[in-house]
Protein backbone atom coordinates (compact mmCIF):
# COMPACT_ATOMS: atom_id res chain seq x y z
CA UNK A 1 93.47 81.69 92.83
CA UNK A 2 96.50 84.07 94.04
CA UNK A 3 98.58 83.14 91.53
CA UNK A 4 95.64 83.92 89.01
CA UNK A 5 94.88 87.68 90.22
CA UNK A 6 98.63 88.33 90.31
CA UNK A 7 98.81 86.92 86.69
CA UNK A 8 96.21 90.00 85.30
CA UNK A 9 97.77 92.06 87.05
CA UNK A 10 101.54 91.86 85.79
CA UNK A 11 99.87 90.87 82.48
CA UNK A 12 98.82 94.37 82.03
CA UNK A 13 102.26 95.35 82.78
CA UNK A 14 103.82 93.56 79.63
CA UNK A 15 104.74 97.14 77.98
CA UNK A 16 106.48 98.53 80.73
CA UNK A 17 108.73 95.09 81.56
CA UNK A 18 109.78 95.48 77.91
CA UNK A 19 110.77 99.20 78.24
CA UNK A 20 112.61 98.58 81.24
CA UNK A 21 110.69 100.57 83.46
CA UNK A 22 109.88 98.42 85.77
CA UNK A 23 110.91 94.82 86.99
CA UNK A 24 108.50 91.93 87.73
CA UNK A 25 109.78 92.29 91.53
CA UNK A 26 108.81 96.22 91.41
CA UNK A 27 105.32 94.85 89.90
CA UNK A 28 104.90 92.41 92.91
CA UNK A 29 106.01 94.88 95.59
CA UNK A 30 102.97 97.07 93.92
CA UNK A 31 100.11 94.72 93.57
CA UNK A 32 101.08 93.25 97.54
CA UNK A 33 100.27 97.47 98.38
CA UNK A 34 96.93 97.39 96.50
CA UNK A 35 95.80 94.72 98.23
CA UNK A 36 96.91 95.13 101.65
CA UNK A 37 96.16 99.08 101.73
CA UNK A 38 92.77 98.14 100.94
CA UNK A 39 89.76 96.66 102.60
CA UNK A 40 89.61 93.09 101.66
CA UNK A 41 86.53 91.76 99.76
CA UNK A 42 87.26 88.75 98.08
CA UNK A 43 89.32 85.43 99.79
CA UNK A 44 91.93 86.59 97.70
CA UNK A 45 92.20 89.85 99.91
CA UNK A 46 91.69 87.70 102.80
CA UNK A 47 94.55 85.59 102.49
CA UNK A 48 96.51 88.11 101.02
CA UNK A 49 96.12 90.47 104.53
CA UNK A 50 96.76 87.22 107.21
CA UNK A 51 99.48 85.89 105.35
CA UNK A 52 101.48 88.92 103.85
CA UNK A 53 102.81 92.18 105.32
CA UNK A 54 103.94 94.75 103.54
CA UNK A 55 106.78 97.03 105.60
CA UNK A 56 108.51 100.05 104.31
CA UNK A 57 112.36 101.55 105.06
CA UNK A 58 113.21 105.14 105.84
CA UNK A 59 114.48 105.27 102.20
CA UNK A 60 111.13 104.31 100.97
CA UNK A 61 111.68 100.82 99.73
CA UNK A 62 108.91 98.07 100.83
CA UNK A 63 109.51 94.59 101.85
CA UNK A 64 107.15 91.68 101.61
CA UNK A 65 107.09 89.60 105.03
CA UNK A 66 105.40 86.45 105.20
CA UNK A 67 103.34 86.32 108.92
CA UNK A 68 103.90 82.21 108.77
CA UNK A 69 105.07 79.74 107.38
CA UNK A 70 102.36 79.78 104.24
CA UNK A 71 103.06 82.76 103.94
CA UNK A 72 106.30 82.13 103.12
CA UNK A 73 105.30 79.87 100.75
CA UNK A 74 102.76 82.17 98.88
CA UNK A 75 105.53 84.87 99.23
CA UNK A 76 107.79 82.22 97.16
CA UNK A 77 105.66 81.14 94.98
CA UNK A 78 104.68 84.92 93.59
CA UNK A 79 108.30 85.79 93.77
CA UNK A 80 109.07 83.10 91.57
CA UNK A 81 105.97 83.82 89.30
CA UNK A 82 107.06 87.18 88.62
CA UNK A 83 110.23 86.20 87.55
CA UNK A 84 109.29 83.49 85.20
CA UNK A 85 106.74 85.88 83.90
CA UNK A 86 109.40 88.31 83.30
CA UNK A 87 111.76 86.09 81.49
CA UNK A 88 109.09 84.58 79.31
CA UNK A 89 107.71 88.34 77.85
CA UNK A 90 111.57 88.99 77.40
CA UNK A 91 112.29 85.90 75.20
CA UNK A 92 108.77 86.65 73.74
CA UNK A 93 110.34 89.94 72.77
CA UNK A 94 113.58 88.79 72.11
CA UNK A 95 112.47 86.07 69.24
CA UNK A 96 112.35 88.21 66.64
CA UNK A 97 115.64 89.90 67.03
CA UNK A 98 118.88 90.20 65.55
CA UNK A 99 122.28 91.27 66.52
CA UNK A 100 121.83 94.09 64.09
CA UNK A 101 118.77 95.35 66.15
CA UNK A 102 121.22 96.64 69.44
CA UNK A 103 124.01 98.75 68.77
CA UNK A 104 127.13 99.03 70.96
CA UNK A 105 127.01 101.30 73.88
């Protein structure tokens, strides 16, 4: 059911993977603040906020820290999500492609 919200979420993301704006990882990183910086409401919240923390540098970059060991495993599991989600709307993309499409920098 994790896996599930995180899916609409990075699903609505699709143009801006393509474009290179932003990476799956940067999309993760931002759906872990939405939920944590809110109240939770659902069991997806729930789980979200006991297993998940959310901790931010001086520089400004976050870092997802699991609070045990399932959370470690949830952490893993979106990580690896994301990525596979990535790679599949690039190859998506990427199908209908030729050489003659990208020119030399």
């Amino acid at each position: 059911m994790i896996l599930k919200e995180f899916s609409k979420y990075i699903q609505s993301k699709d143009n801006d993977i393509i474009s290179g704006k932003i990476t799956a990882t940067n999309i993760l990183c931002d759906w872990v603040k939405l939920v944590v910086y809110k109240n939770p409401k659902n069991n997806v919240d729930k789980i979200v906020h006991k297993e998940i923390m959310l901790c931010e540098n001086k520089v400004g970059d976050y870092f997802i820290v699991a609070k045990s060991k399932s959370g470690q495993t949830l952490i893993k599991a979106l990580y690896n999500y994301a990525q596979s989600y990535e790679h599949y709307i690039m190859n998506k993309w990427l199908q209908d492609k030729k050489a003659s499409d990208f020119r030399p920098l």
